[in-house]
N, C-alpha and C. Protein backbone atom coordinates (compact mmCIF):
# COMPACT_ATOMS: atom_id res chain seq x y z
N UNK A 1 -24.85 -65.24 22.65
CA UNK A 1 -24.10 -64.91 23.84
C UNK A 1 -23.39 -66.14 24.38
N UNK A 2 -24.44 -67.32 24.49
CA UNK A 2 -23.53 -68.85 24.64
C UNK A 2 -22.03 -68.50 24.04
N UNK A 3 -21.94 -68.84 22.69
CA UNK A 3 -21.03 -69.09 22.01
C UNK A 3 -19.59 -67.76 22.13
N UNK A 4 -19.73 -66.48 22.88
CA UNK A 4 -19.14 -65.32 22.65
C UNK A 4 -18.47 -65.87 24.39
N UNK A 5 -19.51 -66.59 25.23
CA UNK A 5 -18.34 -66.48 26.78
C UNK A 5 -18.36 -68.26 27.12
N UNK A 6 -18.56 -69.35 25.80
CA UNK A 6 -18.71 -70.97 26.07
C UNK A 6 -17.04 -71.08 26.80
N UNK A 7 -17.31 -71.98 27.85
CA UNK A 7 -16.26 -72.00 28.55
C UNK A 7 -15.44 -71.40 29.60
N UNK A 8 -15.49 -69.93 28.95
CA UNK A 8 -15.04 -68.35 30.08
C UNK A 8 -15.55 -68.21 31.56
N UNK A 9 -17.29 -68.84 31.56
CA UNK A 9 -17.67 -67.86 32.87
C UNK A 9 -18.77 -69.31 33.33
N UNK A 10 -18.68 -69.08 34.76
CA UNK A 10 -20.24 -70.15 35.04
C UNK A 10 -21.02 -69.51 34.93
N UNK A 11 -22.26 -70.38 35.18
CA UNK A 11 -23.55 -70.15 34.93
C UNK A 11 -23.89 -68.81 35.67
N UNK A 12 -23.24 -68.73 36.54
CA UNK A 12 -23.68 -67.92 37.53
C UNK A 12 -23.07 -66.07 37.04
N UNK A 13 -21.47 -66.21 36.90
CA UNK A 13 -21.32 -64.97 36.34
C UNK A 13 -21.91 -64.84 35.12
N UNK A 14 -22.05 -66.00 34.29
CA UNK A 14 -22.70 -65.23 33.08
C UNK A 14 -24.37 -64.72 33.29
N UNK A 15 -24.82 -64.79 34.33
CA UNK A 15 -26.16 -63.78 34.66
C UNK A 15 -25.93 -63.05 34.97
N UNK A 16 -24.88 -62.69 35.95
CA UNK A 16 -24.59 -61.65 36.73
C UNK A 16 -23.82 -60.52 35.86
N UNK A 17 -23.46 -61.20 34.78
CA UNK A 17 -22.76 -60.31 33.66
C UNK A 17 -24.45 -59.47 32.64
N UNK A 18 -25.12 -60.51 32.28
CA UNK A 18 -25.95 -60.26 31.92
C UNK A 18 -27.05 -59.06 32.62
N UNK A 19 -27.17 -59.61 33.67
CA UNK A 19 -27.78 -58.97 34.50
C UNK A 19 -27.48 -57.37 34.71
N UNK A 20 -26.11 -57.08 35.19
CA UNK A 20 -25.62 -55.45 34.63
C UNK A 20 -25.71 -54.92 33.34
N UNK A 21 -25.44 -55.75 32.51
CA UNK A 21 -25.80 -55.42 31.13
C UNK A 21 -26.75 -54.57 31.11
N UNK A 22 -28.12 -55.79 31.26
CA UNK A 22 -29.40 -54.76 31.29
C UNK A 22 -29.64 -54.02 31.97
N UNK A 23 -29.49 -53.97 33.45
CA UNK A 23 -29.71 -52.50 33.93
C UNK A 23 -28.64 -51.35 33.55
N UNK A 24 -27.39 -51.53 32.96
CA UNK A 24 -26.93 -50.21 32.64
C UNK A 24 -27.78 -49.87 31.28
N UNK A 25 -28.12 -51.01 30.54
CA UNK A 25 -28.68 -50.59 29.59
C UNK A 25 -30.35 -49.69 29.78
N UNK A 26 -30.72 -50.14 30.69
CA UNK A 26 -32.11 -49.56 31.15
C UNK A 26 -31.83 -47.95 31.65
N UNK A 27 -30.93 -47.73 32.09
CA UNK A 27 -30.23 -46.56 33.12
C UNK A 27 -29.85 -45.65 31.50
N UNK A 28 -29.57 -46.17 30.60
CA UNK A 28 -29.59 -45.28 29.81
C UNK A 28 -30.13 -44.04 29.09
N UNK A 29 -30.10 -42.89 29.35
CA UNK A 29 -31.06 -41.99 28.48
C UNK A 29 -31.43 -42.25 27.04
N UNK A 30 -30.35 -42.19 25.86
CA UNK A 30 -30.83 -42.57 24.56
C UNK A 30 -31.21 -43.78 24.34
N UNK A 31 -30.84 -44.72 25.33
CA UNK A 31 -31.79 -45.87 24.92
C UNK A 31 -33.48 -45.72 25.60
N UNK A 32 -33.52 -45.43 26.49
CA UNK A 32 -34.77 -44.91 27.05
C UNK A 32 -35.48 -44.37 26.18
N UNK A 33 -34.91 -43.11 25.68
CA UNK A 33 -35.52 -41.82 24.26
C UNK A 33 -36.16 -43.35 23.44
N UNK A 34 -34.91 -43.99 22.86
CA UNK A 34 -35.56 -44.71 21.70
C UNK A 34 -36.84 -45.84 22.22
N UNK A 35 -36.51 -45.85 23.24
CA UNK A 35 -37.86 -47.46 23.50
C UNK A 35 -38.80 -46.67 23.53
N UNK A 36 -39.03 -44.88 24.33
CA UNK A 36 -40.22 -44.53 24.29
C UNK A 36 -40.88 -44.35 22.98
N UNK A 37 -40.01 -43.78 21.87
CA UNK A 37 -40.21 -43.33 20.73
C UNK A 37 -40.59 -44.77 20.07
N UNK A 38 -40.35 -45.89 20.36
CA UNK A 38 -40.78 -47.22 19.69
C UNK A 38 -41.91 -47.53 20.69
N UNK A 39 -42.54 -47.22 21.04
CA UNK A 39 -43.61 -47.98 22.33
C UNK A 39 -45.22 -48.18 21.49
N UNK A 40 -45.28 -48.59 20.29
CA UNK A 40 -46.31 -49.06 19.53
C UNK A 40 -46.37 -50.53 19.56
N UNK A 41 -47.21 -51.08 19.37
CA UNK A 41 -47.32 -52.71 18.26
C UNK A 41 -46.53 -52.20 17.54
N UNK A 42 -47.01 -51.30 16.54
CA UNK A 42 -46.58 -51.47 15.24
C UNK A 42 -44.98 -51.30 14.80
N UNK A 43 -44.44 -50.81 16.31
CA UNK A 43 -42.95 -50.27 16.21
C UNK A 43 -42.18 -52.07 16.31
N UNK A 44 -42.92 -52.60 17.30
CA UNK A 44 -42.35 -53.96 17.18
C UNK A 44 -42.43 -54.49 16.29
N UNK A 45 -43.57 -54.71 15.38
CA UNK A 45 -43.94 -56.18 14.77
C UNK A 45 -43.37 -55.50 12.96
């Protein structure tokens, strides 16, 4: 992610970029479906 916004954004928007990222990503249904459907050890490792 460094290397995709080095230069573009401060420190600060690039959290704040980040930061929406993950909650739209959390707000998602099919990503939701899939983390529940992965919620093992064994789905991680």
């Amino acid at each position: 992610m460094n290397e995709v916004f080095s230069g573009n954004l401060s420190d600060a928007d690039f959290k704040g970029y980040i930061t929406m990222l993950i909650g739209k990503m959390v707000d998602d249904p099919s990503l939701q479906e899939q983390a529940q459907a992965n919620d093992t050890v064994d789905a991680i490792c």
